[in-house]
C-alpha atoms as a PDB file:
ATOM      1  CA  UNK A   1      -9.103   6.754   7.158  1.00  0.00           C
ATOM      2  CA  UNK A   2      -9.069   3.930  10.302  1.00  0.00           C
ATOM      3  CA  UNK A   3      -5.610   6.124  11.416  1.00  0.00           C
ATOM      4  CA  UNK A   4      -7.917   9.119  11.720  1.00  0.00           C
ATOM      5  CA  UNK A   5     -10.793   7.614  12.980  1.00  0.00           C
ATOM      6  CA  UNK A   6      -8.634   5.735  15.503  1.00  0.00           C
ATOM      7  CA  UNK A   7      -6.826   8.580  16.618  1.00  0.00           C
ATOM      8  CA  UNK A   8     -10.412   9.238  18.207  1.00  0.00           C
ATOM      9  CA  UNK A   9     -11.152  12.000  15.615  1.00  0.00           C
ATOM     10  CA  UNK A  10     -13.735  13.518  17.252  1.00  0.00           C
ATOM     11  CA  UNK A  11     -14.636  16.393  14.519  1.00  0.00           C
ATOM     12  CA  UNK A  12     -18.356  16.082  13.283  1.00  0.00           C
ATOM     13  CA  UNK A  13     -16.980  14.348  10.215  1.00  0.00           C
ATOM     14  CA  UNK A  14     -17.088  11.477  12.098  1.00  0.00           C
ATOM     15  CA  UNK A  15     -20.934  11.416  12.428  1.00  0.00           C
ATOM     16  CA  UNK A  16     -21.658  11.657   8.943  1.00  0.00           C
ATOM     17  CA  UNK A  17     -22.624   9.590   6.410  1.00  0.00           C
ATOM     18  CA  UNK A  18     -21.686  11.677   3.603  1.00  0.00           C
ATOM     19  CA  UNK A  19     -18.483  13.398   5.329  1.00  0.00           C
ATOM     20  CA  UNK A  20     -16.931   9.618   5.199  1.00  0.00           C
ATOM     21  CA  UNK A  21     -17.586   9.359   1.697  1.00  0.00           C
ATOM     22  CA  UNK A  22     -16.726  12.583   0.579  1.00  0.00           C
ATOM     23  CA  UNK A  23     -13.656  11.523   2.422  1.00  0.00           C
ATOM     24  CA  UNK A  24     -12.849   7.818   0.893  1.00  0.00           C
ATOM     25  CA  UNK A  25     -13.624   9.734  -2.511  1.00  0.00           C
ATOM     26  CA  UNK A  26     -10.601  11.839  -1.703  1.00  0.00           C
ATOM     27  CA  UNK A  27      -8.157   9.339  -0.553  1.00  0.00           C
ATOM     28  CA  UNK A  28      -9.121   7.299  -3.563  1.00  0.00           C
ATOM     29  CA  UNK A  29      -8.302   9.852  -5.788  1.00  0.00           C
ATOM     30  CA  UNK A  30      -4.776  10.249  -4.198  1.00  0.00           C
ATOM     31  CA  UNK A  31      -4.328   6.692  -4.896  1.00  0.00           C
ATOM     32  CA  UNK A  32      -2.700   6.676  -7.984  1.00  0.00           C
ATOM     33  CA  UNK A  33      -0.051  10.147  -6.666  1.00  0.00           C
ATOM     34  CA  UNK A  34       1.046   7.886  -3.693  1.00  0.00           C
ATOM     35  CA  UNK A  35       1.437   4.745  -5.533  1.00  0.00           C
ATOM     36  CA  UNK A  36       4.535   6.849  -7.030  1.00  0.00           C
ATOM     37  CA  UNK A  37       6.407   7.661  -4.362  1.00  0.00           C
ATOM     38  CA  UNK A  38       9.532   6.264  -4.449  1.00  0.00           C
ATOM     39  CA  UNK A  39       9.359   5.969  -0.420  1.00  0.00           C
ATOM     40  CA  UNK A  40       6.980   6.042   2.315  1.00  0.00           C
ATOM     41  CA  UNK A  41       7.598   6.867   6.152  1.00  0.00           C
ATOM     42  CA  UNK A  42       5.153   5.611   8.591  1.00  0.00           C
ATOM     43  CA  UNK A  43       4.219   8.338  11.090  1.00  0.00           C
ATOM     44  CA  UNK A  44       1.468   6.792  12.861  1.00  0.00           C
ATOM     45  CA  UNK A  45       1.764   6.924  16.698  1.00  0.00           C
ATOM     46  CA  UNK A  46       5.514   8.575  16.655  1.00  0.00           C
ATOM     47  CA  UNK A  47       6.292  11.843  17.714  1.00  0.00           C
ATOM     48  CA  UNK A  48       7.102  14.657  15.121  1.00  0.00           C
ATOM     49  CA  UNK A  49      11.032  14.408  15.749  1.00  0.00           C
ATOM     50  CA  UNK A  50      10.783  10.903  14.834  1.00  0.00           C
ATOM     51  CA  UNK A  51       9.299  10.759  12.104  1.00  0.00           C
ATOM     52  CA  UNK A  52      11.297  13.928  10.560  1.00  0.00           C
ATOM     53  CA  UNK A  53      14.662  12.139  11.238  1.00  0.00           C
ATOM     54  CA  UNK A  54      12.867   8.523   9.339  1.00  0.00           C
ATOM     55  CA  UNK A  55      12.043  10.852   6.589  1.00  0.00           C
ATOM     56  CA  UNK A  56      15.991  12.797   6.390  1.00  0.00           C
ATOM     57  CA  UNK A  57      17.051   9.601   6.479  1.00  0.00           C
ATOM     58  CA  UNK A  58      15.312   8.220   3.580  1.00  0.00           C
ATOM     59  CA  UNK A  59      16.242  11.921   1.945  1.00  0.00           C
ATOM     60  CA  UNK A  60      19.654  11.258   2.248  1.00  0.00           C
ATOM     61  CA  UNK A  61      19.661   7.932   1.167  1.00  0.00           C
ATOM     62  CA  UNK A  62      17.772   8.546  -1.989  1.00  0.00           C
ATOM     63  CA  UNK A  63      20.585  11.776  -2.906  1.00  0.00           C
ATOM     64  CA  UNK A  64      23.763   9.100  -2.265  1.00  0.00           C
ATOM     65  CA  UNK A  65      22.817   7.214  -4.969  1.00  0.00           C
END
């Protein structure tokens, strides 16, 4: 949630309350799904191509073995 809200998210979401909690609700319940990645790529503040070739990469790497 601070990567959106830092990104300057200026959608009305950002002025409420219950928006930000309907919100943290969400990501909480994604919690558990993400904890079992076997990888994660970082994409804040890098440009699409980036972050695609980051993810191949880590693709790739995971198929070799």
């Amino acid at each position: 949630m601070r990567r959106v809200l830092a990104q300057g998210d200026t959608r009305p979401m950002a002025a409420s309350a219950k928006a930000i909690q309907d919100l943290r609700l969400i990501l909480a319940g994604r919690s558990p799904c993400y904890a079992r990645a076997d990888f994660t790529v970082d994409t804040s503040a890098q440009p699409l191509a980036e972050t695609f070739e980051k993810l191949r990469e880590r693709v790739l790497e995971t198929v070799r073995r």
